[in-house]
Protein backbone atom coordinates (compact mmCIF):
# COMPACT_ATOMS: atom_id res chain seq x y z
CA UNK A 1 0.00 0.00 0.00
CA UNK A 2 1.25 3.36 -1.29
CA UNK A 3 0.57 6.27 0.90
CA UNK A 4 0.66 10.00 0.70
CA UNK A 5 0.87 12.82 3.50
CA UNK A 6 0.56 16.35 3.51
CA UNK A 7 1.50 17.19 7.40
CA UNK A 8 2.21 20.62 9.53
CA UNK A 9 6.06 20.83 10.44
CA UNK A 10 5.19 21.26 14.55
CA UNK A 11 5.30 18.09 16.83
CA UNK A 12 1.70 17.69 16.22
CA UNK A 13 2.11 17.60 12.35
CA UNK A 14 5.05 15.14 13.09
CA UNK A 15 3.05 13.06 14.79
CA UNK A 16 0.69 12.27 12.29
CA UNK A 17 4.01 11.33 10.45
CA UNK A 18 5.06 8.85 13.00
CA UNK A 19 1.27 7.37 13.29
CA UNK A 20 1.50 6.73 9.63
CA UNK A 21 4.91 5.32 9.26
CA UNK A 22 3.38 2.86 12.31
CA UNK A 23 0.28 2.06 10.28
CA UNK A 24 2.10 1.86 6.88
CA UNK A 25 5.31 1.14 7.58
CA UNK A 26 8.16 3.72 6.83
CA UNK A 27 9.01 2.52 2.92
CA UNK A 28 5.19 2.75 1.88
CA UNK A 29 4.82 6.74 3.25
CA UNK A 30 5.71 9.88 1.09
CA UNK A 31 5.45 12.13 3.85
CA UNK A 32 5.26 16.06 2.50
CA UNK A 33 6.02 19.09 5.12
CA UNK A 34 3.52 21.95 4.76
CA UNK A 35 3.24 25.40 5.97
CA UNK A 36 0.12 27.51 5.93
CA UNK A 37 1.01 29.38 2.82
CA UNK A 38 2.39 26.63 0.61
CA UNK A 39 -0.19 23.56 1.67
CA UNK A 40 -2.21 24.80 -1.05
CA UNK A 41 -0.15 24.72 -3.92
CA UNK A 42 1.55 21.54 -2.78
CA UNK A 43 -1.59 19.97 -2.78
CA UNK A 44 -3.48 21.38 -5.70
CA UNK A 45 -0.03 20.51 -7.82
CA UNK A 46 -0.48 17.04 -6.72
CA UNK A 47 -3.68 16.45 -7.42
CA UNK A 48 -3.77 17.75 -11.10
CA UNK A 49 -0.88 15.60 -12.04
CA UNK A 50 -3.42 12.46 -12.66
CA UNK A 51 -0.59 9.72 -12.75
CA UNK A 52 0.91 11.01 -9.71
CA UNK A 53 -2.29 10.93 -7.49
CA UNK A 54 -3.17 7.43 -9.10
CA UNK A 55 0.23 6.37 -8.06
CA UNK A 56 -0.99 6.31 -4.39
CA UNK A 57 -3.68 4.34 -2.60
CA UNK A 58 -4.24 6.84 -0.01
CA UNK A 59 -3.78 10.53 0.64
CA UNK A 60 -4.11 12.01 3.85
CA UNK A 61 -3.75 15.68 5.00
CA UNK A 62 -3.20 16.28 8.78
CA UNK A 63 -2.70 19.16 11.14
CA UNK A 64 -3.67 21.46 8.57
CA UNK A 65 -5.84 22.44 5.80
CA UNK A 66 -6.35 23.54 2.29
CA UNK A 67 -8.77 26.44 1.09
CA UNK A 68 -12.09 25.93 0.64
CA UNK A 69 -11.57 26.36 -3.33
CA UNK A 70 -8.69 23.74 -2.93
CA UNK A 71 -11.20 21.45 -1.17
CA UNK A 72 -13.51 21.79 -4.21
CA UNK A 73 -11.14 20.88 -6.26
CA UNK A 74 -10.50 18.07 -4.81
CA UNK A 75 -13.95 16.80 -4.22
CA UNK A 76 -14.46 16.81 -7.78
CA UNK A 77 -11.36 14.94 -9.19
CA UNK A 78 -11.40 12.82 -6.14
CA UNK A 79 -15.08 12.03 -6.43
CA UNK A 80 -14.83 8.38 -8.08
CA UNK A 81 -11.74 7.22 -5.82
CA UNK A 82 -12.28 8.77 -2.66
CA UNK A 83 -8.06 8.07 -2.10
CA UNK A 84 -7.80 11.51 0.24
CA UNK A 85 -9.09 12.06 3.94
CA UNK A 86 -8.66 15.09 5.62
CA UNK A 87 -7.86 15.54 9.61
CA UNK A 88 -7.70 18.88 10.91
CA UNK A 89 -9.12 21.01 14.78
CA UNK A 90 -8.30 24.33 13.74
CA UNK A 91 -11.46 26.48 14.21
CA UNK A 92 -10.71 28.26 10.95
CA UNK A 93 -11.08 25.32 8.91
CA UNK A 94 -14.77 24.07 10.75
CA UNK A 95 -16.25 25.07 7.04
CA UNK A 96 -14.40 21.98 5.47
CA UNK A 97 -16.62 19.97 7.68
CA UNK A 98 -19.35 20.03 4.33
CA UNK A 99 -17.15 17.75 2.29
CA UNK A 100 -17.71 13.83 3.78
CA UNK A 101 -14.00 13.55 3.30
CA UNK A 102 -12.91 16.01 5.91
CA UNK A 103 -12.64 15.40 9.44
CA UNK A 104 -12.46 18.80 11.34
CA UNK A 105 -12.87 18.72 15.28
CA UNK A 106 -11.48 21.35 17.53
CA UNK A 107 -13.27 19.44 20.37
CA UNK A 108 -14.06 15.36 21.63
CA UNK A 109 -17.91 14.94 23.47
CA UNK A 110 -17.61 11.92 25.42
CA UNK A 111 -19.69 10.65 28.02
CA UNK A 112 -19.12 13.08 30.84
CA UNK A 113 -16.02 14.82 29.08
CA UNK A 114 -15.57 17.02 26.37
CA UNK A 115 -11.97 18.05 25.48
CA UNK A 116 -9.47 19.53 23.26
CA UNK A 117 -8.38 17.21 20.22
CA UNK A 118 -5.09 17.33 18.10
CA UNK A 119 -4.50 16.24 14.61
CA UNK A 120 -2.85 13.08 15.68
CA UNK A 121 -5.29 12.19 17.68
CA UNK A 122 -7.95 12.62 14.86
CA UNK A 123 -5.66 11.01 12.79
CA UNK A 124 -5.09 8.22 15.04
CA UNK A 125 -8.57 7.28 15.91
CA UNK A 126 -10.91 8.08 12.86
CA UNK A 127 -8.02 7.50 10.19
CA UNK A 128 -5.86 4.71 11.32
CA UNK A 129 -7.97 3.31 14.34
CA UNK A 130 -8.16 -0.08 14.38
CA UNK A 131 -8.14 -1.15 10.66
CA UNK A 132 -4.16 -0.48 10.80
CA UNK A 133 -3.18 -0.61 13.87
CA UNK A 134 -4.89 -4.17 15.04
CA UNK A 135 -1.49 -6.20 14.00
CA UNK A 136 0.56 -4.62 17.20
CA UNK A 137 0.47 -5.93 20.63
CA UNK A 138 -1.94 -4.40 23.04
CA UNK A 139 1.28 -2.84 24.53
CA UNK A 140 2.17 -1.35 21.80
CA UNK A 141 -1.22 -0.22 20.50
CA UNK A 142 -1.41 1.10 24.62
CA UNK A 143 1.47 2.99 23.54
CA UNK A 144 0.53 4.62 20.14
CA UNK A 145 -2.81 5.47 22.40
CA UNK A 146 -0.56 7.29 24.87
CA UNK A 147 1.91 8.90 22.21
CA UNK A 148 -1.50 10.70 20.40
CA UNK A 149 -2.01 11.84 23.70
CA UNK A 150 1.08 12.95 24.80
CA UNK A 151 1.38 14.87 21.53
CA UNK A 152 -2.68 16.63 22.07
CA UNK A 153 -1.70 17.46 25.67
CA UNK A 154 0.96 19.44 24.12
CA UNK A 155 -0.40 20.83 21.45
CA UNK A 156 -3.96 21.68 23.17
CA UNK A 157 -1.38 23.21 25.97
CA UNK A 158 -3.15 20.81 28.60
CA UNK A 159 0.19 19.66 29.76
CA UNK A 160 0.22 23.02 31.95
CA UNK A 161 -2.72 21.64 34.06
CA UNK A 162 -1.51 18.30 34.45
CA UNK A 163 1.51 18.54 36.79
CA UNK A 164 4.08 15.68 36.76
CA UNK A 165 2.29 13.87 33.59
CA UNK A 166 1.95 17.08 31.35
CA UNK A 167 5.60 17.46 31.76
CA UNK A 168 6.23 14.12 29.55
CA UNK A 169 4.53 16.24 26.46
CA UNK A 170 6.52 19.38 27.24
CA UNK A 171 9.69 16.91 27.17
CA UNK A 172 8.66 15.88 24.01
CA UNK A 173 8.46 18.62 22.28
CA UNK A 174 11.64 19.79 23.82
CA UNK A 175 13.26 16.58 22.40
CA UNK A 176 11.50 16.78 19.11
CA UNK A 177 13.23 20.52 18.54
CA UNK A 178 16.92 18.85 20.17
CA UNK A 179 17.19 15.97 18.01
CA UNK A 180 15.17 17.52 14.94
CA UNK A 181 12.79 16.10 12.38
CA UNK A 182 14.55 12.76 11.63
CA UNK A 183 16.18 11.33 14.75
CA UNK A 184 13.28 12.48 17.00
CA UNK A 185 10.93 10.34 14.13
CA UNK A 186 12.71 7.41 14.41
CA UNK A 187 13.27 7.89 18.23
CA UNK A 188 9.68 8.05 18.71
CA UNK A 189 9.00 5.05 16.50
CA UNK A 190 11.25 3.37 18.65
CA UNK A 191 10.03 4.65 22.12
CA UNK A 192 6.50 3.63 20.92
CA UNK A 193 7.39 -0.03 20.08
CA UNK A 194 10.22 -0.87 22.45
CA UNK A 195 10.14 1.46 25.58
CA UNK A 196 13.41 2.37 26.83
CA UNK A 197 16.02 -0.19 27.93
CA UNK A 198 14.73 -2.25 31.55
CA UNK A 199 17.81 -0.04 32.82
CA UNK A 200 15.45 3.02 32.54
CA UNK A 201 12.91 3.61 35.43
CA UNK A 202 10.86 5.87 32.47
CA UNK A 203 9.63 4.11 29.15
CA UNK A 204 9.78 6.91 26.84
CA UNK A 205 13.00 8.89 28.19
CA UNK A 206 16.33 7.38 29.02
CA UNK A 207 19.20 9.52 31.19
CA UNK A 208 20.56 10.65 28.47
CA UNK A 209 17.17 12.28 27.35
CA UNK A 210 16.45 13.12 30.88
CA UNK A 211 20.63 14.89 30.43
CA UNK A 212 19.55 16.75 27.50
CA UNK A 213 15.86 18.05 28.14
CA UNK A 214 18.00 19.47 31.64
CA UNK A 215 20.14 21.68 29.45
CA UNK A 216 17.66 22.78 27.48
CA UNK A 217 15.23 23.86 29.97
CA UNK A 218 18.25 26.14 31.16
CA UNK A 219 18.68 27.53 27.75
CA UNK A 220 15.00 27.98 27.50
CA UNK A 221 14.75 29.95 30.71
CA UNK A 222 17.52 32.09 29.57
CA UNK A 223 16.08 32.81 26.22
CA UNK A 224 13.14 33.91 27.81
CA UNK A 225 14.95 36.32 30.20
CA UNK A 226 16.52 37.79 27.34
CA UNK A 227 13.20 38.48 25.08
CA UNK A 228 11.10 39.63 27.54
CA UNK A 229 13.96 42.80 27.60
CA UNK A 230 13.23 43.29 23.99
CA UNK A 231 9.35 42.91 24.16
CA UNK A 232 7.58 46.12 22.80
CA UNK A 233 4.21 47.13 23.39
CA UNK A 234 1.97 47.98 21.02
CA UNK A 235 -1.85 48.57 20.31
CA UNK A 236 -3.36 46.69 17.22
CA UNK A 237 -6.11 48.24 14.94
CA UNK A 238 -9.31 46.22 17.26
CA UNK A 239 -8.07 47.98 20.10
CA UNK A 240 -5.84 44.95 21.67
CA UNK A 241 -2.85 45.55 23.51
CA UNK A 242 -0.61 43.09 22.63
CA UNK A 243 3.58 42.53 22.77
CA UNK A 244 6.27 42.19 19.37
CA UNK A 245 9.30 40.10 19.40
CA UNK A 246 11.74 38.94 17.02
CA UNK A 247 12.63 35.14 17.92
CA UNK A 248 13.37 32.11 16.05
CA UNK A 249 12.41 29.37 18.62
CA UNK A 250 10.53 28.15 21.39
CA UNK A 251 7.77 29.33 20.40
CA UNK A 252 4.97 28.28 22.46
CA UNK A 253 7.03 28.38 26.10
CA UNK A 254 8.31 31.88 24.84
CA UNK A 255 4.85 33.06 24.10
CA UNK A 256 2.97 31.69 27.00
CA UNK A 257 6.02 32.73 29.35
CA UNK A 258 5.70 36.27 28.13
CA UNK A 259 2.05 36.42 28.58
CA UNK A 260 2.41 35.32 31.62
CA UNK A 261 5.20 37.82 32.79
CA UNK A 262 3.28 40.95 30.29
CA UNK A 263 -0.33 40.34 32.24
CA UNK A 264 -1.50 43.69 30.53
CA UNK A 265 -1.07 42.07 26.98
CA UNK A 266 -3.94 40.44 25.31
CA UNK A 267 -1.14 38.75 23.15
CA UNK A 268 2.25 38.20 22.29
CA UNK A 269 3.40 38.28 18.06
CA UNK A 270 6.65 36.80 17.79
CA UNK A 271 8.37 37.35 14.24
CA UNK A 272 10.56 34.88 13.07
CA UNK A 273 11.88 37.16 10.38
CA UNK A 274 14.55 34.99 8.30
CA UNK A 275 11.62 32.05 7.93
CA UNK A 276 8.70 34.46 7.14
CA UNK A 277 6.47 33.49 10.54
CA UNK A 278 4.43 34.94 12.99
CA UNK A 279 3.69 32.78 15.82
CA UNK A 280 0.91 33.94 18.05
CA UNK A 281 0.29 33.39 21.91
CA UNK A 282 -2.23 34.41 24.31
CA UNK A 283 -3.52 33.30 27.85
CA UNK A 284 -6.41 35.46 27.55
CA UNK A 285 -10.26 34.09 27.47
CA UNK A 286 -11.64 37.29 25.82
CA UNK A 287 -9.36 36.83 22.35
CA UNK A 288 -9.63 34.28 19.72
CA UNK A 289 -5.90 34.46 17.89
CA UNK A 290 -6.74 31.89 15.38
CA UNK A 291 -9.74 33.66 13.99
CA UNK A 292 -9.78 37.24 15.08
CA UNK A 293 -5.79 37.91 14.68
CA UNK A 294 -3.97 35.46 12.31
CA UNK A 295 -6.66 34.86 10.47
CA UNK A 296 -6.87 39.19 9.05
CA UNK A 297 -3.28 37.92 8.02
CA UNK A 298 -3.46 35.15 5.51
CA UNK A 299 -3.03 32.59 8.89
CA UNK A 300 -5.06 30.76 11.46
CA UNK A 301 -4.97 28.59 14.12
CA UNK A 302 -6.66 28.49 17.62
CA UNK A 303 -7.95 30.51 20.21
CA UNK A 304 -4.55 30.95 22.28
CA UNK A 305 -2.31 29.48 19.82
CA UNK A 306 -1.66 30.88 15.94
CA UNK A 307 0.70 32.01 13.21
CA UNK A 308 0.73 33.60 10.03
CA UNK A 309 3.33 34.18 7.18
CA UNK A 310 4.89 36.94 4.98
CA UNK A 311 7.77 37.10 1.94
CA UNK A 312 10.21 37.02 4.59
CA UNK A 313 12.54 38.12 1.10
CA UNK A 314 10.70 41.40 1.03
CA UNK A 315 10.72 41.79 4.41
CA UNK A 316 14.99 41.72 4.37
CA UNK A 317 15.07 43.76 1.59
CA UNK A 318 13.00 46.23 3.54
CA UNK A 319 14.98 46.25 6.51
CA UNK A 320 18.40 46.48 4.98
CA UNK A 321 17.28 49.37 2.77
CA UNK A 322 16.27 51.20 5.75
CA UNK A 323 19.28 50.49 7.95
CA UNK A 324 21.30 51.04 5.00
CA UNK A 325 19.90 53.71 3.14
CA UNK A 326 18.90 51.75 0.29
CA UNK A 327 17.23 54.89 -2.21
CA UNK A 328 14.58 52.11 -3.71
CA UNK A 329 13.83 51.16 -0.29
CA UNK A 330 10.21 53.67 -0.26
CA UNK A 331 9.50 50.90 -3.48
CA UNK A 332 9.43 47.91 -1.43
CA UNK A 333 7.19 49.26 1.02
């Protein structure tokens, strides 16, 4: 079986990855990285090159979504296979929910629970749950249970509530951005189906994680320090208060942290000029980021928790004409 995916780059996107490479097996996924402003053309490319999309037996899109007129597209040249399935719980894609090939839940209703989802999660239970799955011990399929969770806690920002057991999504996360896109993969693959070694009081981190995720909380904390010195306040055109940063990682503890330390902010934009990113952060109940902020800027996300994009090219060329007296630099603007 040959199988497609269009994922987000964050740990949550990345999980979908590792759930797939699980279900499929790693030499029968073509896994393809997607940012809000290129998931569209990657995916309306794909689908009108006919013997391309016929080459695969399944395409899945996770953690993120396509336009509405990229949707339509795809419900029409899609209609006689039905090869692509779409799992997504960003509130700004809720309107994708019309096509019966999209899967978009922000939240679970249970009996006597309702909580925050993920895209692994909907990924793991409505996409791969059982049909795929069913061939690995009930330890293991315990364990792929736990690693969707581990991965929503994080991503829903749950793990802050949760004490000693959130922590183990934080650390993942942490490890995800330490080992990077490849090694933490196939060290999560590994985790899932073998634990650690019996030498290792915790299953999913051994000392040498535990070594690690130590240093990098320190360099974390000092990061912090040193952006909440160069946090500027500002008041956006809806009447928000809310703080600018430039920063190129840690997004979500950054943001949060600064929210946190800034308690007159309704939100915190951190620019991540060189990649062309906004990430968005809030702690706020009265704000919805996702739709009432990134969303004005080509973006989206949820109600604490979003990010947009810009030609981060024209956004250099901008800033180096100005520093630098550049005489076309009034041009660019």
């Amino acid at each position: 079986m040959k199988v497609k995916l269009f994922t987000h780059t964050d740990l949550d996107g990345i999980g979908c990855a590792i759930l797939a490479y699980l279900a499929f097996g790693k030499e029968n996924v073509d896994v393809e990285y997607c940012n809000y402003d290129d998931i569209d053309d990657k995916v309306e490319k794909f689908m009108e090159d006919g013997d391309l999309y016929r080459s695969y037996n399944q395409i899945f899109i996770t953690d993120i979504s396509v336009s509405d007129s990229v949707a339509n597209m795809i419900n029409i040249s899609d209609r006689a296979d039905r090869r692509v399935q779409l799992f997504d719980h960003h509130g700004t894609a809720l309107e994708l929910n019309k096509y019966d090939w999209c899967i978009v839940k922000e939240y679970e209703y249970l009996p006597d629970i309702c909580f925050r989802t993920c895209g692994s999660d909907l990924f793991c239970s409505y996409g791969l749950w059982p049909k795929y799955l069913d061939n690995y011990t009930p330890e293991v399929r315990g364990n792929i249970a736990q690693f969707a969770s581990i991965v929503r806690n994080y991503d829903t920002w749950m793990w802050k509530e949760l004490g000693d057991i959130g922590l183990v999504s934080k650390r993942m996360n942490d490890l995800f951005h330490i080992y990077g896109r490849g090694k933490f993969i196939d060290w999560a693959m590994k985790r899932i189906q073998f634990g650690t070694s019996h030498l290792h009081p915790d299953k999913w981190f051994s000392e040498t994680d535990l070594l690690l995720l130590e240093q990098k909380q320190k360099d974390i904390d000092i990061y912090v320090e040193q952006k909440n010195k160069q946090l500027k306040h500002f008041t956006d055109q809806w009447g928000n208060s809310y703080g600018v940063v430039f920063a190129e990682r840690y997004f979500s503890e950054l943001g949060n942290q600064l929210c946190e330390m800034n308690p007159d902010l309704a939100y915190v934009a951190m620019i991540d000029i060189s990649n062309g990113r906004v990430s968005y952060r809030s702690i706020r109940d009265h704000i919805n980021l996702g739709t009432e902020i990134a969303h004005n800027y080509g973006g989206g996300g949820h109600p604490k928790a979003a990010g947009s994009t810009f030609d981060s090219t024209r956004a250099m060329e901008t800033v180096t004409g100005w520093l630098f007296g550049d005489e076309n630099s009034e041009n660019i603007l």
